[in-house]
N, C-alpha and C. Protein backbone atom coordinates (compact mmCIF):
# COMPACT_ATOMS: atom_id res chain seq x y z
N UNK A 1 -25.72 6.54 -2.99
CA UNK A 1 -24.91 7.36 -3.89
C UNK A 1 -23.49 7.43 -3.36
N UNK A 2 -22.73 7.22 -4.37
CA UNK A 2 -21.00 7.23 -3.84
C UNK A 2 -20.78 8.48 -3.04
N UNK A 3 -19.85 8.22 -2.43
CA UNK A 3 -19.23 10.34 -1.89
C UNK A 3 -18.05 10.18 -3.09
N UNK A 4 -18.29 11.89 -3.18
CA UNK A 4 -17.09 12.46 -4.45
C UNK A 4 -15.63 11.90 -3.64
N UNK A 5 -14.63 12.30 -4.61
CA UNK A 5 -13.17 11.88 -4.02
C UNK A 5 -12.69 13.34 -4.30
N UNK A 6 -13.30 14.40 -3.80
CA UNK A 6 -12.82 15.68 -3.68
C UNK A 6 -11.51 15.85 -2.96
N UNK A 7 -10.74 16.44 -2.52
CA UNK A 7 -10.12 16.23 -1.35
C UNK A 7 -8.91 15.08 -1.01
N UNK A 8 -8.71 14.48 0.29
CA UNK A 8 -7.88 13.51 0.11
C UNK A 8 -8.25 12.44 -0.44
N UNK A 9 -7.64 11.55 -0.86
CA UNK A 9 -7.65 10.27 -1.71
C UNK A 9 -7.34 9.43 -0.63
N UNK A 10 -8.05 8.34 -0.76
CA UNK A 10 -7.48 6.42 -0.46
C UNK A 10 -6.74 6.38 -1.39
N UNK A 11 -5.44 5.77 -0.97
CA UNK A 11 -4.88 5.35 -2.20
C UNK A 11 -4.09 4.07 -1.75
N UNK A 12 -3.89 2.64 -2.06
CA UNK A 12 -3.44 1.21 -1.65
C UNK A 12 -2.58 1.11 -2.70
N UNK A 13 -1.85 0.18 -2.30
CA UNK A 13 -1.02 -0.20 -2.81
C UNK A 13 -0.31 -1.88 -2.56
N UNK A 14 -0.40 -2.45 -3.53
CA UNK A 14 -0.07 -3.79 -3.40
C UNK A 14 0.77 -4.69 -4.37
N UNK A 15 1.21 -5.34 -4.35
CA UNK A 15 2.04 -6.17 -5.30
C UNK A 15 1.56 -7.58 -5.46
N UNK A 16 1.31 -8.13 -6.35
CA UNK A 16 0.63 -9.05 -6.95
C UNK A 16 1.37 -10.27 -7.76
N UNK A 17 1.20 -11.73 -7.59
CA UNK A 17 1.75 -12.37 -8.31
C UNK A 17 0.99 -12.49 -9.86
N UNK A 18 1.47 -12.90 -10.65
CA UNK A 18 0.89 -13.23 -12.16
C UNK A 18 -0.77 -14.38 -12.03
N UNK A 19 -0.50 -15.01 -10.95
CA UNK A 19 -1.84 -15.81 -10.74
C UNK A 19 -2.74 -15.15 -9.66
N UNK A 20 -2.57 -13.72 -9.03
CA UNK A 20 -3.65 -12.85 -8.63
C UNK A 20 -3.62 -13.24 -6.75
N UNK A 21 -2.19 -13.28 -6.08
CA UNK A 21 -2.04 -13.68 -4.71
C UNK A 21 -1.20 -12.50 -4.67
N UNK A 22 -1.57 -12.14 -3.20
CA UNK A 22 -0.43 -11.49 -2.47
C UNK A 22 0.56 -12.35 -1.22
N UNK A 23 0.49 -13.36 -1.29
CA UNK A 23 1.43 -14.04 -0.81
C UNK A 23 1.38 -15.37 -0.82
N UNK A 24 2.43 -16.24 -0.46
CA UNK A 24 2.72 -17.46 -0.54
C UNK A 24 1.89 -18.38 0.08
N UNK A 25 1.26 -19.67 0.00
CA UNK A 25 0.49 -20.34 0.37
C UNK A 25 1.04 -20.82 1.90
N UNK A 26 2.36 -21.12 1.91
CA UNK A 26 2.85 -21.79 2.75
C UNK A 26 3.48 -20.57 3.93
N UNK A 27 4.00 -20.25 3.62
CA UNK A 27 4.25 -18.64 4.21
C UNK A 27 3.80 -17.53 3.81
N UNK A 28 2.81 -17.05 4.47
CA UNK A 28 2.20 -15.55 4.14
C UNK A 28 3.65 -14.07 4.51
N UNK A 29 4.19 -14.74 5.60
CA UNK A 29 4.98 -13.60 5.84
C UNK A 29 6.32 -13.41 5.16
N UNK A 30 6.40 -14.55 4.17
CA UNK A 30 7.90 -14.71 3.50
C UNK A 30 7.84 -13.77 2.00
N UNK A 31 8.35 -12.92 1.79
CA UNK A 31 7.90 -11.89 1.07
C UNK A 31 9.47 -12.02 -0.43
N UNK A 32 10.03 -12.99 0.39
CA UNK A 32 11.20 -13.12 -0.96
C UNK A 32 10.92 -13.33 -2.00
N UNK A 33 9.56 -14.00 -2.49
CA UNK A 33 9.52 -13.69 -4.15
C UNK A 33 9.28 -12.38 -4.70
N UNK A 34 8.99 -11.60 -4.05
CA UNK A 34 8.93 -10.01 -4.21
C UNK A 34 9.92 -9.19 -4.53
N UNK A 35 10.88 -9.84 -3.57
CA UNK A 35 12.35 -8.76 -3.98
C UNK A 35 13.01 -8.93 -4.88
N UNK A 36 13.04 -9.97 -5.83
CA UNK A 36 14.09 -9.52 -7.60
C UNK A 36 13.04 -8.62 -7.87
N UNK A 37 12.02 -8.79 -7.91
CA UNK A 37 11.40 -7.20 -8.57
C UNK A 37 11.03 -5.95 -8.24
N UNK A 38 11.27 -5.64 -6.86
CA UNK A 38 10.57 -4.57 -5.92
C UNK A 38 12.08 -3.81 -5.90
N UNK A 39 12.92 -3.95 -6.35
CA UNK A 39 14.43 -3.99 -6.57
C UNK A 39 14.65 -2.92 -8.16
N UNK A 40 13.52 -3.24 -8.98
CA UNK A 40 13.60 -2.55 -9.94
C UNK A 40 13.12 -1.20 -10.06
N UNK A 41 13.87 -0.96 -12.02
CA UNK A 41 13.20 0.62 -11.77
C UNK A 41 11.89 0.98 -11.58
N UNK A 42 11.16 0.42 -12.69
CA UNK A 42 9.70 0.39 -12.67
C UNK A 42 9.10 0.08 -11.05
N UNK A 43 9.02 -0.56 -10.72
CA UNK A 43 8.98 -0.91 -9.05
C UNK A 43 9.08 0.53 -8.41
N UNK A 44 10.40 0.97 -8.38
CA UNK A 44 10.81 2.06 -7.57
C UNK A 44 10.22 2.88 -7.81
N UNK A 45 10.08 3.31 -9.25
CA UNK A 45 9.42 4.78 -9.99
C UNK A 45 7.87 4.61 -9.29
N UNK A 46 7.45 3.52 -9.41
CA UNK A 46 5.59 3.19 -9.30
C UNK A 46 5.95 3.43 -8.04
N UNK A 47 6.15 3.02 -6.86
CA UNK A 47 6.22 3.62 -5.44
C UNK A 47 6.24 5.15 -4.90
N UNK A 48 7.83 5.85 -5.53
CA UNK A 48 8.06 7.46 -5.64
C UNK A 48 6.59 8.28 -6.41
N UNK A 49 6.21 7.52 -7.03
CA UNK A 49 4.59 8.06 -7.92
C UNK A 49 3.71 8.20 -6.82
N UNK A 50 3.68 7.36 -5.61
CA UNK A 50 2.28 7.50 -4.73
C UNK A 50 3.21 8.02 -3.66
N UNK A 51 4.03 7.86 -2.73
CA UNK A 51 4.33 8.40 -1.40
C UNK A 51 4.39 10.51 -2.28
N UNK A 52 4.71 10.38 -3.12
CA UNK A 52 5.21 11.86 -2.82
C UNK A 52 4.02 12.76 -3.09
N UNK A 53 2.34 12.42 -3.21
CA UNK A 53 1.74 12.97 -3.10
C UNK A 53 0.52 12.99 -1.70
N UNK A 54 1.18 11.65 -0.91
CA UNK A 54 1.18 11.15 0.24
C UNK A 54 1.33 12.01 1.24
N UNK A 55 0.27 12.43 2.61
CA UNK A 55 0.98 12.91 3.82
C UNK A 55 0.55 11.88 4.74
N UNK A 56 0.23 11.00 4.37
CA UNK A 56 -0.88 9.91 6.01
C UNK A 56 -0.09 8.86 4.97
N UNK A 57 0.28 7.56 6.31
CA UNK A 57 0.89 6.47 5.74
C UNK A 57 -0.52 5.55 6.53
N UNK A 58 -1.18 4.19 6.21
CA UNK A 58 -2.29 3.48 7.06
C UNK A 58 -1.91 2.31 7.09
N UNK A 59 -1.65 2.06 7.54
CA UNK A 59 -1.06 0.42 7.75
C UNK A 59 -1.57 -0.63 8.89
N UNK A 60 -1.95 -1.90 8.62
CA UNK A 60 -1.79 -2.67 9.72
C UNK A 60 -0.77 -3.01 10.39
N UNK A 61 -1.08 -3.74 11.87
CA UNK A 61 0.10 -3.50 12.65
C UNK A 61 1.21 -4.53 12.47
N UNK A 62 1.06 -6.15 11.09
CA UNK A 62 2.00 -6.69 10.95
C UNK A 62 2.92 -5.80 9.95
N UNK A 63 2.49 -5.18 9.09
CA UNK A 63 2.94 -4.43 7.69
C UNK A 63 3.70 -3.13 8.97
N UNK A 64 2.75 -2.80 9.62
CA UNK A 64 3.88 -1.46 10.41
C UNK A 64 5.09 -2.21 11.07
N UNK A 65 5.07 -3.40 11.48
CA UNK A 65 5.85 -3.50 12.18
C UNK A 65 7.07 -4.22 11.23
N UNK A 66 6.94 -4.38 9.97
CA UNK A 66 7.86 -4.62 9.15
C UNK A 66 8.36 -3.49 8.21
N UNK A 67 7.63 -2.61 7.90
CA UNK A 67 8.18 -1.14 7.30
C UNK A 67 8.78 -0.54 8.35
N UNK A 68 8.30 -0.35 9.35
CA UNK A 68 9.11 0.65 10.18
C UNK A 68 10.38 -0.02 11.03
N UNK A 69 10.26 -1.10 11.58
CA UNK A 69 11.75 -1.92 11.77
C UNK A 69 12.48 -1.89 10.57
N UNK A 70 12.29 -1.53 9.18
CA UNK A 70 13.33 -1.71 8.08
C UNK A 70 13.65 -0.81 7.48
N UNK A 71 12.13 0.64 6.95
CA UNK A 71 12.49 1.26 5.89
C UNK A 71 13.85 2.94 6.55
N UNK A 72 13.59 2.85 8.07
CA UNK A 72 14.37 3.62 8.79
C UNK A 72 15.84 3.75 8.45
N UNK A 73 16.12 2.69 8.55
CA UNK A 73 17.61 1.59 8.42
C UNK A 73 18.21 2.35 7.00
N UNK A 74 17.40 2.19 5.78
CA UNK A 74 17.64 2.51 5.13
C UNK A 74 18.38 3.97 4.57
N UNK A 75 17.94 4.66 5.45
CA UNK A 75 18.55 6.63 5.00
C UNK A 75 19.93 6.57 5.25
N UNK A 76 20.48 5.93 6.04
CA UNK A 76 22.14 6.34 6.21
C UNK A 76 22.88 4.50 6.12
N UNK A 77 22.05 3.98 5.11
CA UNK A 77 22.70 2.42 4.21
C UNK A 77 23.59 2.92 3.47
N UNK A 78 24.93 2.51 3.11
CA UNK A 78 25.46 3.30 2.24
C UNK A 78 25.42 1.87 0.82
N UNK A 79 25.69 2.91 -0.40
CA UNK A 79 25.29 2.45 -1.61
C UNK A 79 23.56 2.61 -2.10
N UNK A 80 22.60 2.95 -0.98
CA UNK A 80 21.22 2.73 -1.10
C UNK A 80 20.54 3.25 -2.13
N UNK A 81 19.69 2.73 -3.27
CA UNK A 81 19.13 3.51 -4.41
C UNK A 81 18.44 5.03 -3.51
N UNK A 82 18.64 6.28 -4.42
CA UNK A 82 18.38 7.36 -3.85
C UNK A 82 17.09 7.14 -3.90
N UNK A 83 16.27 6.91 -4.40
CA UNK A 83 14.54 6.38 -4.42
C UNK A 83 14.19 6.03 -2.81
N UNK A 84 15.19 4.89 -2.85
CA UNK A 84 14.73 4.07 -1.46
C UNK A 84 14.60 4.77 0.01
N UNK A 85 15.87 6.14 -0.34
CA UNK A 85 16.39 6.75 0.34
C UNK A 85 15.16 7.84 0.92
N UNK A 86 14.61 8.46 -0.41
CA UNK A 86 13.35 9.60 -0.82
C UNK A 86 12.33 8.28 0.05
N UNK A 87 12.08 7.56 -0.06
CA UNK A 87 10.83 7.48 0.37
C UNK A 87 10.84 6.56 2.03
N UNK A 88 11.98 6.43 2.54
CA UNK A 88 12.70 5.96 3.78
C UNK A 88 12.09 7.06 4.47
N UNK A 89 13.01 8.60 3.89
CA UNK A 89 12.66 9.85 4.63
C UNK A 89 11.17 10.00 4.43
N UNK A 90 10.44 10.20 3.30
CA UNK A 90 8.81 10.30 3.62
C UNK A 90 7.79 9.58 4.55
N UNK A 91 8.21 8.27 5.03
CA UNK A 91 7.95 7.46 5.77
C UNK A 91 8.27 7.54 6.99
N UNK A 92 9.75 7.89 7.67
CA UNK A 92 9.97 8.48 9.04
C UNK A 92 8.92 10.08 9.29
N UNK A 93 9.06 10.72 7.88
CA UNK A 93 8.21 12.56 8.12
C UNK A 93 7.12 12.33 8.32
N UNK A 94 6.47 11.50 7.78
CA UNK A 94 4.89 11.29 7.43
C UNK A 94 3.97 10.72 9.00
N UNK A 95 3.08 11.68 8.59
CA UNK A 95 1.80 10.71 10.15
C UNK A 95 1.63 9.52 9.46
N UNK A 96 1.42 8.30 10.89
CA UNK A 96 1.54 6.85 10.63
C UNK A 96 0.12 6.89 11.54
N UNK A 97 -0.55 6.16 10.54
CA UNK A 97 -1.69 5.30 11.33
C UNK A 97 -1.83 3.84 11.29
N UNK A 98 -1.76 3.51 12.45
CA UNK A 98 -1.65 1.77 12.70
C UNK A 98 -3.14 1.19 12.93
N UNK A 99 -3.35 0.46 12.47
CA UNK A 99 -4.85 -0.08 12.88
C UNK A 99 -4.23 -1.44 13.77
N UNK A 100 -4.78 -1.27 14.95
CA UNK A 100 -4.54 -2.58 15.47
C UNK A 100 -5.71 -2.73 17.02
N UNK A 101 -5.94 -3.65 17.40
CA UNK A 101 -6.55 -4.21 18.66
C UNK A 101 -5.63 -4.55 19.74
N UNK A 102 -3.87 -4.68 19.62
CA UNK A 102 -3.55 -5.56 20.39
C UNK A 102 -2.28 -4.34 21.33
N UNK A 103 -1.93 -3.60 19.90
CA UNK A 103 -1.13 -2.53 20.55
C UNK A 103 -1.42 -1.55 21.17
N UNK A 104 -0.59 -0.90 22.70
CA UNK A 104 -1.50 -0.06 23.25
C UNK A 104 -0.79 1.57 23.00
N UNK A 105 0.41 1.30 22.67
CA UNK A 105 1.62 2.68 22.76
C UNK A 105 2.33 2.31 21.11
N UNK A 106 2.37 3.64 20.45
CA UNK A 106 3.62 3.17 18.87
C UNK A 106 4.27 3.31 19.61
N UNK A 107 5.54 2.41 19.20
CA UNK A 107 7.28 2.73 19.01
C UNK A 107 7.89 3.56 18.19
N UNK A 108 6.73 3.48 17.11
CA UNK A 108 7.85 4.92 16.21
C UNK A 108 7.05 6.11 16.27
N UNK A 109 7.89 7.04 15.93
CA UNK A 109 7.46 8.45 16.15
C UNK A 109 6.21 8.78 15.12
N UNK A 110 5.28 9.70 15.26
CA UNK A 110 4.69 10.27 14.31
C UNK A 110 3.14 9.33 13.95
N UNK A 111 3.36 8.53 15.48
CA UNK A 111 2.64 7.03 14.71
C UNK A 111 1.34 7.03 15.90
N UNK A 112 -0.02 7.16 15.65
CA UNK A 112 -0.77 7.04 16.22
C UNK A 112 -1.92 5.44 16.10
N UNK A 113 -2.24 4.43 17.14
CA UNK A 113 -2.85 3.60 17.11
C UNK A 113 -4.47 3.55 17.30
N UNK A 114 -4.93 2.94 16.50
CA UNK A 114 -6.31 3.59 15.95
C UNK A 114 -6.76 2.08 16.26
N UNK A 115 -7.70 1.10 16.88
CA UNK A 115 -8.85 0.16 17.00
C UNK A 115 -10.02 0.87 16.52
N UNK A 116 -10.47 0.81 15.38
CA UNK A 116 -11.39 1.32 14.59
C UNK A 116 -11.62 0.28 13.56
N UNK A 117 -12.95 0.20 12.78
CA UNK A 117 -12.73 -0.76 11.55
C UNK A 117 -12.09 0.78 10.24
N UNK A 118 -11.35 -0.39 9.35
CA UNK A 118 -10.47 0.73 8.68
C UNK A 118 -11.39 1.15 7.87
N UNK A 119 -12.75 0.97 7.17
CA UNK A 119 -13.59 2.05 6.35
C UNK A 119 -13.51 2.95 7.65
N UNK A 120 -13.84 3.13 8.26
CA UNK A 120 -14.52 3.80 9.12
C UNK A 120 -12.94 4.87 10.02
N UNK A 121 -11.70 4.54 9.89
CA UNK A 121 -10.32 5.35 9.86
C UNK A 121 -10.22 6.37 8.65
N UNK A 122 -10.58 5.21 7.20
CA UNK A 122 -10.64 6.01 6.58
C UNK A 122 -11.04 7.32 5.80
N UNK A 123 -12.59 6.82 6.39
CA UNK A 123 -13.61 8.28 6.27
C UNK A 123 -12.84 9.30 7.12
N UNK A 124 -12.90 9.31 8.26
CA UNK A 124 -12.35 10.03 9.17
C UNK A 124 -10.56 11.03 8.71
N UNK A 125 -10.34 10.18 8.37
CA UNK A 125 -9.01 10.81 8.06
C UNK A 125 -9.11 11.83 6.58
N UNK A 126 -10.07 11.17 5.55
CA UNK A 126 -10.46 11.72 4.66
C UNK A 126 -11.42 13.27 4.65
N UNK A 127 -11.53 13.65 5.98
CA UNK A 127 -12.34 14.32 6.32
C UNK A 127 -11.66 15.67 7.17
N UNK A 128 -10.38 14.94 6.83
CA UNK A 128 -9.29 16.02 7.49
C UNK A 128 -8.37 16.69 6.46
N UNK A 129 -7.52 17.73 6.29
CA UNK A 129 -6.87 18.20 5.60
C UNK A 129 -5.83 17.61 5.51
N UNK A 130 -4.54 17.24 4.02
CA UNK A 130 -3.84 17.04 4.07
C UNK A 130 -3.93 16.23 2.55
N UNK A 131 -2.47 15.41 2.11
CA UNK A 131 -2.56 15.06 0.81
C UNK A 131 -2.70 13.85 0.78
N UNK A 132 -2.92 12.77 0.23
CA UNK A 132 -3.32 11.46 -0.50
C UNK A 132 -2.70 10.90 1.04
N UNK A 133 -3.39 9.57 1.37
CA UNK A 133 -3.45 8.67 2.68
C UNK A 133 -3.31 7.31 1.95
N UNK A 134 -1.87 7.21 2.13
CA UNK A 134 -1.50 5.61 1.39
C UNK A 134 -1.13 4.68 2.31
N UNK A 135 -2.05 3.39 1.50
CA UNK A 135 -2.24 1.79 2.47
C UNK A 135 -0.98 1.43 1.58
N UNK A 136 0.13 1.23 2.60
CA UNK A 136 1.21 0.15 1.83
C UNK A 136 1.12 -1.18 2.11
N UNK A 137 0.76 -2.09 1.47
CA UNK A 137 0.44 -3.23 1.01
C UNK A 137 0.02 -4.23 2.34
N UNK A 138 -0.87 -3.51 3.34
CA UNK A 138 -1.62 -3.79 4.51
C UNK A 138 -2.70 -4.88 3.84
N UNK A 139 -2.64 -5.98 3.27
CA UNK A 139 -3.26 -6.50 2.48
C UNK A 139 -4.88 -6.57 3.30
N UNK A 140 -5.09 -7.30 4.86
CA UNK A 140 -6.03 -7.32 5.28
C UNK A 140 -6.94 -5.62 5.51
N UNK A 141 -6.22 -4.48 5.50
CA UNK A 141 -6.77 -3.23 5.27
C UNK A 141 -7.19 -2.75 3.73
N UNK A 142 -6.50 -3.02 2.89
CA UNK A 142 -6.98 -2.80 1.88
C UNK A 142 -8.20 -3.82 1.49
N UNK A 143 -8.44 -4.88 2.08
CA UNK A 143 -9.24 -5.71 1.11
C UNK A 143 -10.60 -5.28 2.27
N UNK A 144 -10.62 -4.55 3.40
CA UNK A 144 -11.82 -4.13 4.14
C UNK A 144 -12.12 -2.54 3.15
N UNK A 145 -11.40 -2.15 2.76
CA UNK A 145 -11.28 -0.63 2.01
C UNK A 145 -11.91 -1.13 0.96
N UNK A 146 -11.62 -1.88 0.36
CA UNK A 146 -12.32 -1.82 -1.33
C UNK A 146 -13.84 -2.90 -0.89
N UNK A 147 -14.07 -3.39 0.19
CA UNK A 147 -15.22 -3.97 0.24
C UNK A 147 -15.65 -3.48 0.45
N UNK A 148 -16.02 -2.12 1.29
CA UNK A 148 -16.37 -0.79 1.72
C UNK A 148 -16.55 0.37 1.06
N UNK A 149 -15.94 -0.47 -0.45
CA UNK A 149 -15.65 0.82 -1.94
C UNK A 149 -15.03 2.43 -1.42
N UNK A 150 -13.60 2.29 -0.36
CA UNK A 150 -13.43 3.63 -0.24
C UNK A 150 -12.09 3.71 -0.65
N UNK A 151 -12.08 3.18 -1.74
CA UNK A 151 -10.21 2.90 -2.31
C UNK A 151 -10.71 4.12 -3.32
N UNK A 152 -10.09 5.29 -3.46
CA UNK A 152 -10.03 5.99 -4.85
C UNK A 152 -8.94 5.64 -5.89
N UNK A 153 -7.84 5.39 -5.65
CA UNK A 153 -6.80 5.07 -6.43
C UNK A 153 -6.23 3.29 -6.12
N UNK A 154 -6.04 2.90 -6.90
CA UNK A 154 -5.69 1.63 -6.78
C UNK A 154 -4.69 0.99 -7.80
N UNK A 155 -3.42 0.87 -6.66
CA UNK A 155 -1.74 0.82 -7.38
C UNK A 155 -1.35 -0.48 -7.22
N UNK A 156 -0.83 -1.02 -8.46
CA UNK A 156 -0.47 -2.38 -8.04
C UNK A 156 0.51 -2.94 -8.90
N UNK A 157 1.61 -3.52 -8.46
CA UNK A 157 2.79 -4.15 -9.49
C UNK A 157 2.52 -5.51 -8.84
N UNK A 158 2.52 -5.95 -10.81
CA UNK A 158 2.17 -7.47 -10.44
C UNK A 158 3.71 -7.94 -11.27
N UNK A 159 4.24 -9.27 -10.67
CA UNK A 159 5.56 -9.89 -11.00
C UNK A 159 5.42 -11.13 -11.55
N UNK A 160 6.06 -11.19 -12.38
CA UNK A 160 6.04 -12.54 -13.27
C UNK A 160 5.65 -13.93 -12.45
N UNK A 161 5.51 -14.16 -11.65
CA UNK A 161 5.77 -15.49 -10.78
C UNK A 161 4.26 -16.36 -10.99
N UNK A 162 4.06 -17.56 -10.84
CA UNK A 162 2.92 -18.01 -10.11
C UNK A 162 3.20 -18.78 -8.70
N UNK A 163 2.45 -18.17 -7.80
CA UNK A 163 2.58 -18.47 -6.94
C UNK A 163 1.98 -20.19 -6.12
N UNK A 164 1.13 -19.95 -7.32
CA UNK A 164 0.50 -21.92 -7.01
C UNK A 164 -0.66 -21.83 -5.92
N UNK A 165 -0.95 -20.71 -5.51
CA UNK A 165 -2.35 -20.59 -4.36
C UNK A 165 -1.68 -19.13 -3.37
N UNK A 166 -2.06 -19.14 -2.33
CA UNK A 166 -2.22 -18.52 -1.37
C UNK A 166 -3.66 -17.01 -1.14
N UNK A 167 -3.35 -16.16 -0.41
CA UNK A 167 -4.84 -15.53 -0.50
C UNK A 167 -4.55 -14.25 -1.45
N UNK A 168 -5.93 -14.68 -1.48
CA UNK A 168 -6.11 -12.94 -3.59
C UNK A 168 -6.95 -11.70 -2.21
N UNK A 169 -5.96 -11.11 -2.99
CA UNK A 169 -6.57 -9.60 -2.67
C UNK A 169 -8.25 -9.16 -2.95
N UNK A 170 -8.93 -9.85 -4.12
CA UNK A 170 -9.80 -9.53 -4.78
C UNK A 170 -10.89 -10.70 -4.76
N UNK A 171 -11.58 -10.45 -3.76
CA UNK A 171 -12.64 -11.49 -3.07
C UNK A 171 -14.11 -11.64 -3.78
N UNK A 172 -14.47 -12.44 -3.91
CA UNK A 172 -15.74 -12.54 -4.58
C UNK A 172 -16.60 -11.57 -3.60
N UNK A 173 -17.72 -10.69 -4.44
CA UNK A 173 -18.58 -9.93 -3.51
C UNK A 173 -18.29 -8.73 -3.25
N UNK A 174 -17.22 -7.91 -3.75
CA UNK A 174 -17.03 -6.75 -3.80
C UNK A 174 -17.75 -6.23 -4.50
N UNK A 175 -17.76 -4.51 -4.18
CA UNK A 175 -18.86 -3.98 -5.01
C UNK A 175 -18.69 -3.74 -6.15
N UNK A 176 -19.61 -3.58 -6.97
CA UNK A 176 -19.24 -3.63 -8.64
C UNK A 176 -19.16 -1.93 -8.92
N UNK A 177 -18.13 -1.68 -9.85
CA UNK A 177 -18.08 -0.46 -10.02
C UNK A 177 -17.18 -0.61 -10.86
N UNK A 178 -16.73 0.68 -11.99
CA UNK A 178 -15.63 0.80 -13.12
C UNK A 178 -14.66 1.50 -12.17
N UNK A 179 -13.38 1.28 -13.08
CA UNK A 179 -12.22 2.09 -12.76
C UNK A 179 -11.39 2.29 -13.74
N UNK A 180 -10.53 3.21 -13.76
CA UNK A 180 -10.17 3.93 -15.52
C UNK A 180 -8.78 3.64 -14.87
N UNK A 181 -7.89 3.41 -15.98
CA UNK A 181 -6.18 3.12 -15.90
C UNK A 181 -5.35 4.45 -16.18
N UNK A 182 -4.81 5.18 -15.37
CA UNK A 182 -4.51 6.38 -15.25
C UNK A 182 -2.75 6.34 -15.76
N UNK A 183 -2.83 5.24 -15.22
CA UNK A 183 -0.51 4.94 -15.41
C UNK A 183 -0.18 3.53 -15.67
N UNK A 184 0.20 3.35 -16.84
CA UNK A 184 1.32 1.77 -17.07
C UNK A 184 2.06 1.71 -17.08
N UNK A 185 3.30 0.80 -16.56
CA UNK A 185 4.51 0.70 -17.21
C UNK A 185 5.28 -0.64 -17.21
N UNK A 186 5.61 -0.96 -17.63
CA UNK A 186 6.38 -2.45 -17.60
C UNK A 186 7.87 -2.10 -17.93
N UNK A 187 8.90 -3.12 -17.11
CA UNK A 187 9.88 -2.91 -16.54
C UNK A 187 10.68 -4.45 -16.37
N UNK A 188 11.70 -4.29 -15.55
CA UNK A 188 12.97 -5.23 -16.01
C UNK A 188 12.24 -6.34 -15.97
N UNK A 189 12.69 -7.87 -16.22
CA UNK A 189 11.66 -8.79 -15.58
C UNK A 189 10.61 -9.59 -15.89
N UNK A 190 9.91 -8.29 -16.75
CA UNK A 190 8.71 -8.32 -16.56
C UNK A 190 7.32 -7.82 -15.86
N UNK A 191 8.42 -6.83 -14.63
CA UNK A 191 7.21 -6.11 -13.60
C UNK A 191 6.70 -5.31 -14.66
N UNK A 192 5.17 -5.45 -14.49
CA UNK A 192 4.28 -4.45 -14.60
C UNK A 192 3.83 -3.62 -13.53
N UNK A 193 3.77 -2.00 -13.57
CA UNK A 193 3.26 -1.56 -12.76
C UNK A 193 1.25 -0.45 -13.31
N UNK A 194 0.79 -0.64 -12.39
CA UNK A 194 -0.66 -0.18 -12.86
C UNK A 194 -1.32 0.91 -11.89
N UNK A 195 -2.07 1.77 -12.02
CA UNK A 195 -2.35 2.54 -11.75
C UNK A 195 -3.96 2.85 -12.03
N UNK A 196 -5.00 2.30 -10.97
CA UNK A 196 -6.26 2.93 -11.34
C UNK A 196 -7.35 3.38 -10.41
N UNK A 197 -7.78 3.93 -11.14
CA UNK A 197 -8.71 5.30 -10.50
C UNK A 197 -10.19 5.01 -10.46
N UNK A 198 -10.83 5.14 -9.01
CA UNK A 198 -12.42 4.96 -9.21
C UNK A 198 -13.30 5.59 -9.72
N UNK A 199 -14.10 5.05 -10.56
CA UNK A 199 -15.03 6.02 -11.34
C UNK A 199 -16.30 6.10 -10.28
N UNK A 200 -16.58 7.58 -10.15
CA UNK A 200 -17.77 7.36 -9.03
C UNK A 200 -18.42 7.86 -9.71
C-alpha cells in the first residue's frame, strides 16, 4: 500500500527535450540547448512555482556542484531577471542535501552530505518537518525516486528541440501508477511547462 503524501512532498524537477532526453548524446554535461528556453517567462514562472513552497533543496553532487558554483553569482549580477534573483536567494537560505559517495566536507553553507540511496534520504527527510523538498534536475536522483515511486509532484518543461538520442528520464519498469495534471502553460518558443501530481 502507497504511504499518503501528507506532509512534505518530493517534488523533481526536470527539463525535457521534445523527443523525451534530458541531455545530449554526445555531451551529457553540455546543457546549452536548454538556455534559449530556461531564459523564458514560462520557464521562470514554472521554477518560482516550486522553490517558493520549497525548504530542502536534494541534489546530486554533479547538479550541486553546478547550481551552487553559479546560482550564488547571480544575487548581486546586475541587470539579472528579479525571478532569477528570488530563487538565487532561496537556494543560498535553503538546507542543501547532496547525495554523494565521493565528497567528504560541503563547500557551501547550509549544505549537508548524505551517502545514502536517495529513496531512502528521501523518506527520511520526509519524515521531518518543513515545506516541499525539491530535486533540481539531479537527473540520476530523480530517476532512483520515481523507481522507488516516492516522487509526489512531478515538474517538467519540455523545449522544442530533438535531441537525436541521449538518456530519458523515464525508464522502462517503473512502477505503474496515475498522475493528475495540476498546472500547464506554454510559453515563448514553444516551452511547455507541466505540472503533475501522484495519485496514491
Amino acid at each position: 500500500m502507497a504511504e499518503p503524501t501528507a506532509g512534505r512532498r518530493i517534488v523533481t524537477n526536470m527539463s525535457l527535450s521534445l523527443d523525451g532526453h534530458y541531455a545530449a548524446p554526445d555531451d551529457p554535461l553540455n546543457m546549452g540547448w536548454v538556455m534559449p528556453y530556461a531564459v523564458t517567462d514560462v520557464a521562470r514562472d514554472h521554477l518560482a512555482g516550486l522553490w517558493r513552497s520549497a525548504t530542502t533543496v536534494l541534489l546530486g553532487r554533479v547538479n550541486a556542484e553546478g547550481f551552487l558554483g553559479f546560482w550564488p553569482t547571480v544575487i548581486d549580477m546586475e541587470g539579472a531577471d528579479a525571478r532569477d534573483v528570488g530563487f538565487a536567494n532561496w537556494l543560498v537560505d535553503s538546507d542543501k542535501v547532496v547525495l554523494s559517495s565521493t565528497l567528504d566536507d560541503a563547500p557551501w553553507e547550509r549544505t549537508t552530505i548524505v551517502d545514502k540511496p536517495a529513496a531512502e534520504v528521501a523518506a527520511d527527510l520526509k519524515a521531518t518537518e518543513g515545506g516541499d523538498i525539491l530535486v533540481l534536475s539531479s537527473a540520476s536522483v530523480i530517476k532512483a525516486l520515481l523507481a522507488a515511486d516516492k516522487v509526489d509532484r512531478l515538474a517538467l518543461t519540455v523545449f522544442p528541440v530533438f535531441l537525436g538520442g541521449g538518456p530519458r528520464l523515464f525508464d522502462d519498469g517503473l512502477p505503474a501508477g496515475r498522475w493528475t495534471l495540476v498546472s500547464q502553460a506554454a510559453g515563448e518558443h514553444g516551452t511547455l511547462a507541466l505540472v503533475y501530481d501522484r495519485v496514491r
